[in-house]
Structures are given as C-alpha cells and as structure tokens.
N, C-alpha and C. Protein backbone atom coordinates (compact mmCIF):
# COMPACT_ATOMS: atom_id res chain seq x y z
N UNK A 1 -7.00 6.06 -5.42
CA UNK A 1 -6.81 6.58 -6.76
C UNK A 1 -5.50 6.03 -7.31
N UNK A 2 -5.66 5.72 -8.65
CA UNK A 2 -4.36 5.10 -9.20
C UNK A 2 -3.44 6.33 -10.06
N UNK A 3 -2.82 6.46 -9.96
CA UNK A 3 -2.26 7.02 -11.18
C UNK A 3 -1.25 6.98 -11.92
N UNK A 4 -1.19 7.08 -13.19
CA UNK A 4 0.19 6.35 -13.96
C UNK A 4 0.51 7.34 -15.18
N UNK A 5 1.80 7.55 -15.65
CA UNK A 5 2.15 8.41 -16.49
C UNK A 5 1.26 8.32 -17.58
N UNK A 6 1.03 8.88 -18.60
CA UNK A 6 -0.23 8.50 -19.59
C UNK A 6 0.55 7.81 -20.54
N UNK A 7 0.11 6.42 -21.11
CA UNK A 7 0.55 5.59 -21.85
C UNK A 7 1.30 4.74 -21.43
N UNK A 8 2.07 4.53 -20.00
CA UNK A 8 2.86 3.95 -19.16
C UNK A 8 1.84 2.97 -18.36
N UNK A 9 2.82 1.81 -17.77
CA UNK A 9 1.77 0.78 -17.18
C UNK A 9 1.81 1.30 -15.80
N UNK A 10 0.74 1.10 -15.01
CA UNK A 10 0.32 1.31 -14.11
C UNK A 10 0.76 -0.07 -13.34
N UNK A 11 1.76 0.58 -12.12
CA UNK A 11 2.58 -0.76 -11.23
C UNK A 11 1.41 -0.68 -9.71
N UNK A 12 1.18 -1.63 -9.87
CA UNK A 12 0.40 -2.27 -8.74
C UNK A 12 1.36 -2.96 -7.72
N UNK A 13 2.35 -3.79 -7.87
CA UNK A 13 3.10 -4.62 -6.98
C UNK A 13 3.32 -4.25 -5.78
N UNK A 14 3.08 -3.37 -5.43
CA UNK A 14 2.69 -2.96 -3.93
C UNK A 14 1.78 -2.90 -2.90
N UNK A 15 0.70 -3.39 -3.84
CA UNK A 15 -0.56 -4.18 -3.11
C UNK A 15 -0.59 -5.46 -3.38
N UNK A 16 -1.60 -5.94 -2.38
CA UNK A 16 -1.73 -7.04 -2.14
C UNK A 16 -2.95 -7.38 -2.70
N UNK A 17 -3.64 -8.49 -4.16
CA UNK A 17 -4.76 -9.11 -4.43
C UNK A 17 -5.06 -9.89 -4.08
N UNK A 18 -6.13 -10.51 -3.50
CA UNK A 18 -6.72 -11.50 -2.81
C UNK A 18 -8.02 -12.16 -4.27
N UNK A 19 -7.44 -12.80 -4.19
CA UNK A 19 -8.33 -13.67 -5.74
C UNK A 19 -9.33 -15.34 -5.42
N UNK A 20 -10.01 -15.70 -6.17
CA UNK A 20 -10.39 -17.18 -5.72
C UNK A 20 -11.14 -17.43 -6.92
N UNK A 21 -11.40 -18.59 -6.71
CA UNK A 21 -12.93 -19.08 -7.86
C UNK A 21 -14.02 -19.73 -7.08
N UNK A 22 -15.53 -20.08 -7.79
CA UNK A 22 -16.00 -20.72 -7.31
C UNK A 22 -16.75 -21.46 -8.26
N UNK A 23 -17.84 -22.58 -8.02
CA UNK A 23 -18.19 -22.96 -8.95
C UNK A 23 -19.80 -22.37 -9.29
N UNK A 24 -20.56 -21.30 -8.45
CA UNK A 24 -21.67 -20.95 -8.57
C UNK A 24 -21.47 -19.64 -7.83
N UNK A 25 -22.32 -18.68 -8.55
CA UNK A 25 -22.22 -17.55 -7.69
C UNK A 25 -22.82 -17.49 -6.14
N UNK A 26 -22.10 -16.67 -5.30
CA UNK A 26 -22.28 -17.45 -3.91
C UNK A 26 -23.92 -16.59 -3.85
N UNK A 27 -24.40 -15.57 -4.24
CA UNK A 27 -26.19 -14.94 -4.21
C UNK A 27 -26.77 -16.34 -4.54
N UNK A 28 -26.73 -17.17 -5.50
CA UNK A 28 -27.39 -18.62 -5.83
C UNK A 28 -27.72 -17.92 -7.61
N UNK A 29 -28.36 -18.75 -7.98
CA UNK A 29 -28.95 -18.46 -9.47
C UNK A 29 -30.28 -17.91 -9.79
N UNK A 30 -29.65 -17.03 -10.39
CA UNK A 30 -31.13 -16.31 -10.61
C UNK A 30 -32.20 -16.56 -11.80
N UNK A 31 -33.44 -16.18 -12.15
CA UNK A 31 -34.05 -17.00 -13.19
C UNK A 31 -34.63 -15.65 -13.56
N UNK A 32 -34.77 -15.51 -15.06
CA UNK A 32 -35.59 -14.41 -15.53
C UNK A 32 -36.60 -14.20 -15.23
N UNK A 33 -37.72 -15.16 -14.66
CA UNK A 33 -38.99 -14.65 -14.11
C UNK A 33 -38.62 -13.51 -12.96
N UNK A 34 -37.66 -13.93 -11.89
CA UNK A 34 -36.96 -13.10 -10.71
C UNK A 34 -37.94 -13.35 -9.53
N UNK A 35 -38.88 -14.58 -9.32
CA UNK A 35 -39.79 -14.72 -8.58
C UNK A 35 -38.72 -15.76 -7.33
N UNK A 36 -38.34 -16.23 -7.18
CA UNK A 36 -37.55 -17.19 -6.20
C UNK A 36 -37.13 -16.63 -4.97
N UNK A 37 -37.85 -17.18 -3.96
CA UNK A 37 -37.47 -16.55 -2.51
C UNK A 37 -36.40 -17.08 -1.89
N UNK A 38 -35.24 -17.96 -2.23
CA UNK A 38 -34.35 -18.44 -1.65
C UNK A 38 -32.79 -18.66 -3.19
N UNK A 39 -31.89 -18.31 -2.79
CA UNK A 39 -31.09 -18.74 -3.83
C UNK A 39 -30.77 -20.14 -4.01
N UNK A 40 -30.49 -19.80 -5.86
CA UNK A 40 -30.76 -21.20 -6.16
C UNK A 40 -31.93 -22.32 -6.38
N UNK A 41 -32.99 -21.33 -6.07
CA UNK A 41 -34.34 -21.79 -6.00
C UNK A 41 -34.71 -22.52 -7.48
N UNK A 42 -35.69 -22.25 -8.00
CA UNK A 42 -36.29 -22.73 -9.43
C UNK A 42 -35.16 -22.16 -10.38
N UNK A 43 -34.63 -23.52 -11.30
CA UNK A 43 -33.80 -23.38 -12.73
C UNK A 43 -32.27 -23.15 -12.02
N UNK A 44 -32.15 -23.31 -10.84
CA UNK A 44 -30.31 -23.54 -10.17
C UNK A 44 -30.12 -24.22 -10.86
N UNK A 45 -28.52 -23.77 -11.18
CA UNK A 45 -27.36 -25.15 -11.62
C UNK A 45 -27.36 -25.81 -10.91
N UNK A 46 -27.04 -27.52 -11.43
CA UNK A 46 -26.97 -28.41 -10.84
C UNK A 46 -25.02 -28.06 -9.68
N UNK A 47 -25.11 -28.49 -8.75
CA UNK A 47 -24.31 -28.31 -7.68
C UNK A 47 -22.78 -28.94 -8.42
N UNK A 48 -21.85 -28.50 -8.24
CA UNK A 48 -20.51 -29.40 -8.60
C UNK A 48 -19.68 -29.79 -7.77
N UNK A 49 -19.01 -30.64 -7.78
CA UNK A 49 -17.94 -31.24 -6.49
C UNK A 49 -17.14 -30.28 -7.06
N UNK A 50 -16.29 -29.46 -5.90
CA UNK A 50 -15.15 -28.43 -5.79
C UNK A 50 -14.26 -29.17 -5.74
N UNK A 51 -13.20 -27.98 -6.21
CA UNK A 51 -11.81 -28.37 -6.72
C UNK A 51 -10.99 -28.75 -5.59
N UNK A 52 -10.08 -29.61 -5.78
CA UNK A 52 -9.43 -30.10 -4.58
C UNK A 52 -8.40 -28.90 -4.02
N UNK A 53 -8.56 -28.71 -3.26
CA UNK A 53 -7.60 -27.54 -2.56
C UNK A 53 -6.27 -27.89 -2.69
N UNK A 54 -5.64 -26.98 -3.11
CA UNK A 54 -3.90 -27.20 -3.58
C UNK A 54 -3.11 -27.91 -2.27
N UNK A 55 -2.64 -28.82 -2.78
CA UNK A 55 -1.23 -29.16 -1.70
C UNK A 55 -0.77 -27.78 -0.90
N UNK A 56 -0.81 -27.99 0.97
CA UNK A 56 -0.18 -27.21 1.60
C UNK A 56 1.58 -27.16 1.87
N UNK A 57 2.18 -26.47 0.89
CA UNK A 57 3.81 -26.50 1.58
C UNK A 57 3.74 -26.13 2.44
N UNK A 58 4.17 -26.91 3.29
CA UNK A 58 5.96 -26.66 5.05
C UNK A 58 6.10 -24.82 4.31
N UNK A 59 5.55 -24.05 5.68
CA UNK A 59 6.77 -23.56 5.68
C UNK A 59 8.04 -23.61 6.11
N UNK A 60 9.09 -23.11 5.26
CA UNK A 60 9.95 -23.19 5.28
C UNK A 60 11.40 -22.91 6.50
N UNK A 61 10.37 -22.14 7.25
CA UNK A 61 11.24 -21.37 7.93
C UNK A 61 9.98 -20.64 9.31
N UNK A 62 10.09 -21.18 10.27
CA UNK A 62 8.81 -20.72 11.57
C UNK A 62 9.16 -19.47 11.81
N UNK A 63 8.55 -18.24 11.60
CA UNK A 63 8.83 -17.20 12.14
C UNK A 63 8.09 -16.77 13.54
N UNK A 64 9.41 -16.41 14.07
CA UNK A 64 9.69 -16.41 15.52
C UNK A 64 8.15 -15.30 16.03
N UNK A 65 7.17 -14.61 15.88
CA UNK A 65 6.28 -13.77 15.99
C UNK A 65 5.45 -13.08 15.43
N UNK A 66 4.54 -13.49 15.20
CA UNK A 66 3.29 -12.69 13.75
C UNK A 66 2.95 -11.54 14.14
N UNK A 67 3.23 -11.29 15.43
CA UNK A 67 2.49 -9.62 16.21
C UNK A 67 4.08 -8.96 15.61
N UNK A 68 3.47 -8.08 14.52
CA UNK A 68 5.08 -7.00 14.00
C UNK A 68 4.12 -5.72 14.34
N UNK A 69 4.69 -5.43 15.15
CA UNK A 69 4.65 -3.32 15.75
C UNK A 69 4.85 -2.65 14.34
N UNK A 70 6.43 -3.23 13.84
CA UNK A 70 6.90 -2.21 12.95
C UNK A 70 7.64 -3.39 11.85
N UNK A 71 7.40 -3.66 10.56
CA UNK A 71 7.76 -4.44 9.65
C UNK A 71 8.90 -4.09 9.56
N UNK A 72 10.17 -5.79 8.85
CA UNK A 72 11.11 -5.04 8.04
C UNK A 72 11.22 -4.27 7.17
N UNK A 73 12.36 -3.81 6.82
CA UNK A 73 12.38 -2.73 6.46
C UNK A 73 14.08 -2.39 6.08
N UNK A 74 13.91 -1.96 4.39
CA UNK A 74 15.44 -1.93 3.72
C UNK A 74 16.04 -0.53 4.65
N UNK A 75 17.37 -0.66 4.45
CA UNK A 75 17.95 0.06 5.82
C UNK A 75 18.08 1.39 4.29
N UNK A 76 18.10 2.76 4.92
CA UNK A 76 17.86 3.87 3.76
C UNK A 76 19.39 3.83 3.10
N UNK A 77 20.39 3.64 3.26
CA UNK A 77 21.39 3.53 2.54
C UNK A 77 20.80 2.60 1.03
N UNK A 78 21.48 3.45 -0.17
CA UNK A 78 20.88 3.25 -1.70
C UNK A 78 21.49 1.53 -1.90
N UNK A 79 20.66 0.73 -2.48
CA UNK A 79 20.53 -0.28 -2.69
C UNK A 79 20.78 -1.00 -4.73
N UNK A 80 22.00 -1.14 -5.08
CA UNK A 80 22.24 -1.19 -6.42
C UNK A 80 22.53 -2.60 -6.62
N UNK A 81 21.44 -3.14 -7.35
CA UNK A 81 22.13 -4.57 -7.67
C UNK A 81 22.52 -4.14 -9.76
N UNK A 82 23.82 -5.21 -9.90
CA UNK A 82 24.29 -5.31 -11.19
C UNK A 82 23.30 -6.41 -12.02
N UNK A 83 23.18 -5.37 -13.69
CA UNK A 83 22.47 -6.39 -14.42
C UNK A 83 23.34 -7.56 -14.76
N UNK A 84 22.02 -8.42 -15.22
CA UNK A 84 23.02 -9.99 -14.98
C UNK A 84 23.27 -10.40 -16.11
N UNK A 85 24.42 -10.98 -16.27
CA UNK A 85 25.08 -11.47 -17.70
C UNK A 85 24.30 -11.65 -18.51
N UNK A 86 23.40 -12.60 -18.27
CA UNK A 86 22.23 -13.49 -19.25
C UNK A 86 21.73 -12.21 -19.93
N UNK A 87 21.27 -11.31 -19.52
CA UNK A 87 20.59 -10.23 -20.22
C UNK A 87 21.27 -8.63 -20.66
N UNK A 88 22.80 -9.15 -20.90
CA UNK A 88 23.53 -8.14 -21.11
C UNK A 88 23.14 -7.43 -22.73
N UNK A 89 22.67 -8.85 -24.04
CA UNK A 89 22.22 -8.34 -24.97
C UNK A 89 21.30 -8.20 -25.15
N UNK A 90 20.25 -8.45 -24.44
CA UNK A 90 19.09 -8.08 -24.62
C UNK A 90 18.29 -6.86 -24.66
N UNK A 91 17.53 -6.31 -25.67
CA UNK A 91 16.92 -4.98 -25.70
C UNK A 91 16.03 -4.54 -24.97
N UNK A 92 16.51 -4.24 -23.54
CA UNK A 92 16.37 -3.84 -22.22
C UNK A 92 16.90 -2.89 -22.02
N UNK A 93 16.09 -1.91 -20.88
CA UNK A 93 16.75 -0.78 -20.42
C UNK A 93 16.46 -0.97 -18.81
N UNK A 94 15.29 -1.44 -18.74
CA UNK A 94 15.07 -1.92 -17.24
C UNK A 94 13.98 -3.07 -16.66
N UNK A 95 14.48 -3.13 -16.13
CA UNK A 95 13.29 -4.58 -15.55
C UNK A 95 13.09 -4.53 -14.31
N UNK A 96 11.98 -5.30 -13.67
CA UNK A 96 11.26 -5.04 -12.30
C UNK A 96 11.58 -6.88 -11.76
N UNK A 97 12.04 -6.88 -9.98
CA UNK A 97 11.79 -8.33 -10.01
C UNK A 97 11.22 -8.18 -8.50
N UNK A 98 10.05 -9.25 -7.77
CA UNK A 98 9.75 -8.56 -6.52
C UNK A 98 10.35 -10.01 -5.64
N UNK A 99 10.04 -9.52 -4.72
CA UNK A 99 10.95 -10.78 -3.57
C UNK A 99 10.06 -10.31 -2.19
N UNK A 100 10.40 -11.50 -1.70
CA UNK A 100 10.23 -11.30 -0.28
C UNK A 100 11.86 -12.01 0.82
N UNK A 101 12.18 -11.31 2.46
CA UNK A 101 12.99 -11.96 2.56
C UNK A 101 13.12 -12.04 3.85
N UNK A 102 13.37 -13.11 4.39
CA UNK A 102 13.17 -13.45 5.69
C UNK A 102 14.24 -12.90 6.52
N UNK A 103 14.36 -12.26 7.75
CA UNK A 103 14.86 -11.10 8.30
C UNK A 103 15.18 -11.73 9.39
N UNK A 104 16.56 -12.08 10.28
CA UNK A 104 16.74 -11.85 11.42
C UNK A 104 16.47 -11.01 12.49
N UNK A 105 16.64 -11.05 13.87
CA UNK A 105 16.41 -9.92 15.10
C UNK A 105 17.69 -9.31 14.62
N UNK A 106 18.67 -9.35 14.48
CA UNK A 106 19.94 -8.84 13.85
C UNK A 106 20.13 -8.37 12.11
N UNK A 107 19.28 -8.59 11.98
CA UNK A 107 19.18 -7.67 10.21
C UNK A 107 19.56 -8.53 9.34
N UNK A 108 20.09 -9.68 9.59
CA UNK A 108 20.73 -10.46 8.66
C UNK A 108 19.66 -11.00 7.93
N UNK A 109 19.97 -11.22 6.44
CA UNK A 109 18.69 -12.27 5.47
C UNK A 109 18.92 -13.78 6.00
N UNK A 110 18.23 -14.73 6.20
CA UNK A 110 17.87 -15.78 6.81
C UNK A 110 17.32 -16.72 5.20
N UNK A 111 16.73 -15.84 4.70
CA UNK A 111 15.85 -16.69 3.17
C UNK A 111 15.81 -15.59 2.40
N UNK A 112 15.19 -15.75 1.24
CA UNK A 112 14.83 -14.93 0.16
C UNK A 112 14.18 -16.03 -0.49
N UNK A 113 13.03 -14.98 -1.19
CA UNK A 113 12.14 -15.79 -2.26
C UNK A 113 11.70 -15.10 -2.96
N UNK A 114 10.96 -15.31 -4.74
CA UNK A 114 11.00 -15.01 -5.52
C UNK A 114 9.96 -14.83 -5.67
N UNK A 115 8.77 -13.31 -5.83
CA UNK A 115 7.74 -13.63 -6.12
C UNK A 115 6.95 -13.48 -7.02
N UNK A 116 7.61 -12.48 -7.85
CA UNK A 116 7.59 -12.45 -9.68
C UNK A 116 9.23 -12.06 -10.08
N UNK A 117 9.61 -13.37 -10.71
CA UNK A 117 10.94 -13.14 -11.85
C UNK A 117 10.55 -12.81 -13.28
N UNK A 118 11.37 -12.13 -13.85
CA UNK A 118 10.70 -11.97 -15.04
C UNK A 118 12.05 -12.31 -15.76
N UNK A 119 13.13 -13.73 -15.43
CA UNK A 119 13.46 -14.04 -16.11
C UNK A 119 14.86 -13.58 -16.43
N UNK A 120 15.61 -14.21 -17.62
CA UNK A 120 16.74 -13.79 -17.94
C UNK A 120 17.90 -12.85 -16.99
N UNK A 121 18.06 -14.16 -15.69
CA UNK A 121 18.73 -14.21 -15.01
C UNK A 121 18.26 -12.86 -13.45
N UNK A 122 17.48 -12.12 -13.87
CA UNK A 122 17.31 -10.84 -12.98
C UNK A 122 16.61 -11.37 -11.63
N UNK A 123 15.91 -12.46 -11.67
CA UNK A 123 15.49 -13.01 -10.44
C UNK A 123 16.85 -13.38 -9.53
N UNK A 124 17.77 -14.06 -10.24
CA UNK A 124 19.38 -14.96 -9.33
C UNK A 124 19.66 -13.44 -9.23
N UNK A 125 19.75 -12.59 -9.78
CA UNK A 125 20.47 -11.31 -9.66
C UNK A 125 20.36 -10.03 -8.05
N UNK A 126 18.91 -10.63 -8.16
CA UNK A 126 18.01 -9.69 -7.35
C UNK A 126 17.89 -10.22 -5.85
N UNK A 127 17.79 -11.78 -5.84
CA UNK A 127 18.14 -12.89 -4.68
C UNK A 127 19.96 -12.51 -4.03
N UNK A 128 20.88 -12.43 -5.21
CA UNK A 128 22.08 -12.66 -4.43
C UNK A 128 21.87 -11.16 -3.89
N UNK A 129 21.39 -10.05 -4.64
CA UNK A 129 21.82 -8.54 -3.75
C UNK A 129 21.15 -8.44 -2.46
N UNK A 130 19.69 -9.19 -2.06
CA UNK A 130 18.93 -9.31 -1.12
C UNK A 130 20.12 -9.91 0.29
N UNK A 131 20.39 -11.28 -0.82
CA UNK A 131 21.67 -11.94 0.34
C UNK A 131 22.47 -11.07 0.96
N UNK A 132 23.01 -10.18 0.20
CA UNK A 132 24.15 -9.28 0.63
C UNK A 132 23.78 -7.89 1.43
N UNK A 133 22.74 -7.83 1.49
CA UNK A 133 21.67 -6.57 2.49
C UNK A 133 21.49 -6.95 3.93
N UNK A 134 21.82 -5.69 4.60
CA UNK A 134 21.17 -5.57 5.86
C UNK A 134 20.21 -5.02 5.59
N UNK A 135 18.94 -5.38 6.54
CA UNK A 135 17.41 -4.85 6.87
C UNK A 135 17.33 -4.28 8.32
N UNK A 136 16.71 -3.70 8.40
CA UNK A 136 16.10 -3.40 9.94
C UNK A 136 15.14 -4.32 10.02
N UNK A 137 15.54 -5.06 11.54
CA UNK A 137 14.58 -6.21 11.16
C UNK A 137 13.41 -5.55 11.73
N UNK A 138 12.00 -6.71 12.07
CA UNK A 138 10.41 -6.13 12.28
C UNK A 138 10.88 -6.12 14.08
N UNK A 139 10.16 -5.51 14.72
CA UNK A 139 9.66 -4.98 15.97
C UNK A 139 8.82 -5.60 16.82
N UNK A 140 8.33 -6.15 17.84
CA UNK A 140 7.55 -6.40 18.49
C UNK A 140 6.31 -5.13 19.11
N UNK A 141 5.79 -5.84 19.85
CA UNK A 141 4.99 -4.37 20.62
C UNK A 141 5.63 -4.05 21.62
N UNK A 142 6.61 -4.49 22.52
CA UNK A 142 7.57 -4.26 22.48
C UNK A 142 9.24 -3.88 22.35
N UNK A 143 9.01 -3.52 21.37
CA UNK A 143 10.24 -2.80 20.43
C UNK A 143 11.45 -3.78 20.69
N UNK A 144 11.14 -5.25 21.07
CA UNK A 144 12.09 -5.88 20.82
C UNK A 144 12.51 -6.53 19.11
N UNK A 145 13.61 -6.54 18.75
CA UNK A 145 13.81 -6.73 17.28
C UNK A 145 13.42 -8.67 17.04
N UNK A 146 12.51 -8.88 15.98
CA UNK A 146 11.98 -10.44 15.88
C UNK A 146 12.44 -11.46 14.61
N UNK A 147 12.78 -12.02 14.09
CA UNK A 147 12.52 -12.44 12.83
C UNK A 147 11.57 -12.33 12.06
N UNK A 148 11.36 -12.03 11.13
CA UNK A 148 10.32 -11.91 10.51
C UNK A 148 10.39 -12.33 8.69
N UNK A 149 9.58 -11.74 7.93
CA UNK A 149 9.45 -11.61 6.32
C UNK A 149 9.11 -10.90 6.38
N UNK A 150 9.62 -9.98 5.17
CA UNK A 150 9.48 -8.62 4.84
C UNK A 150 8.45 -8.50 3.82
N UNK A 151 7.56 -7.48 3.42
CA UNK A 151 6.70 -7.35 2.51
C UNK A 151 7.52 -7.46 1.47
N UNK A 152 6.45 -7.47 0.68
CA UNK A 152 6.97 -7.37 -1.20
C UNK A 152 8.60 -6.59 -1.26
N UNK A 153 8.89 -6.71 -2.15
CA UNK A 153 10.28 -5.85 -2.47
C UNK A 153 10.76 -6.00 -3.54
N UNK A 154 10.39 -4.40 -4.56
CA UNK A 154 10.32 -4.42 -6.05
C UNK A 154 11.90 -4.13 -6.00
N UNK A 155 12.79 -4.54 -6.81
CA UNK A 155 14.38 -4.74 -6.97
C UNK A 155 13.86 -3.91 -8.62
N UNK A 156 14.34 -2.94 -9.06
CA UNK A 156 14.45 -2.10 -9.97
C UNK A 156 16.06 -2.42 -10.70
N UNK A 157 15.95 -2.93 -12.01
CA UNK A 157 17.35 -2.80 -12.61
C UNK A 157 17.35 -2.00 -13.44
N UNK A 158 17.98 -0.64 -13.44
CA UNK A 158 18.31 0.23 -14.98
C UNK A 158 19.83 0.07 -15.53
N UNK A 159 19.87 0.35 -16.39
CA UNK A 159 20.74 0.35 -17.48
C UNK A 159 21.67 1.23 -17.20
C-alpha cells in the first residue's frame, strides 16, 4: 500500500524498479479472429533486429563480497548536510538528492555516486557530506565487517 499526504507527491525512491523494452509482446500477436494455436501465428509482426545492448562500464571499484548478512548502514547519529551556494536564491525550501556509497570494513566512504541529482549544486553538496560520514559497514554471514555499497540514500535538504 502506498500512501502519501493528499495532494503531495508520493516518494517512491526507496524501491527499487526493474524496467525494459521489447520489440513484440513476449505472449506473440494476437489476431481478432483469436483462432491461432501458437504465438505469433497468423497476421504476427514481422520480427525486428533488437537494440544493441548498452555499453558495459568497469566497475569501478570490486567489492570485496556480495553475500551481505546485514547491509550498510548510516550510523544513527543525525546527519545535516548545508544548502549549496548555487541554490541559495532560488525559490526552494527543500530538495531530495539520492546516492549510493561504497563502504569500507572500517566505515570509511571508499566512493560515492549520484543516482538522481536534481541539480543546482545539491548533488556536489550531498557527495561531499557522504565523504565526510561514517557508516556501519555491511556484515558477512559471519559477522565479519566487508566492503560493500550501500542501498539508495535519500540526502533531504531543508531550509
């Protein structure tokens, strides 16, 4: 169930969408008679060469173990980053920026990355406070501490 103040946007950024395209529906094509025992049968679209699959980036950074017991995780001490110059006049009261950030066995940030900026400086803003954070880093199944990346992480700026 979703729920959102009434008239207020409804924040999703805490899930995860899994999206794609294709070039035919994968059931096959259907024909108004509705007689066709196989998809794609009588009156299919003709077939199309698919889209070239995007260039794979390097990651950037090998993380040391994909088995996480227990994800990073911002340490509960309150977390305040300053709004950023660029958007000091702007008619703003608050803005949202999300990140992800790569976590030492020792808590230290290793990377940060950007995974919606919305601009006028709050992305550089939201990256340097990440820099300056300890995390609890992720866990093994044996509760040894691993490197890892941390899920999403909505950085909230108010006024």
């Amino acid at each position: 169930m979703i729920a959102a103040e009434p008239g207020g946007p409804v924040d999703l950024s805490d899930g995860a969408f899994v999206s794609g395209e294709g070039s035919a529906y994968a059931g096959g094509v259907t024909t108004s008679s509705g007689r066709g025992k196989t998809p794609g049968g009588r009156g299919a679209a003709p077939a199309t060469k698919p889209a070239a699959p995007p260039p794979k980036r390097p990651a950037p950074t090998k993380v040391i173990s994909e088995d996480r017991s227990s994800p990073v995780r911002l340490r509960p001490e309150e977390w305040i980053c300053a709004w950023p110059r660029e958007a000091i006049d702007e008619p703003l009261d608050e803005e949202v920026v999300v990140l992800k950030v790569l976590v030492g066995g020792d808590g230290a940030v290793e990377d940060a990355r950007l995974v919606r900026d919305p601009g006028r400086g709050f992305g550089r803003a939201a990256l340097s406070c990440a820099r300056g954070t300890r995390f609890e880093p992720a866990r093994d199944r044996q509760g040894e501490a691993i490197r890892a990346w941390s899920p999403p992480i909505r950085v909230r700026f108010y006024r």
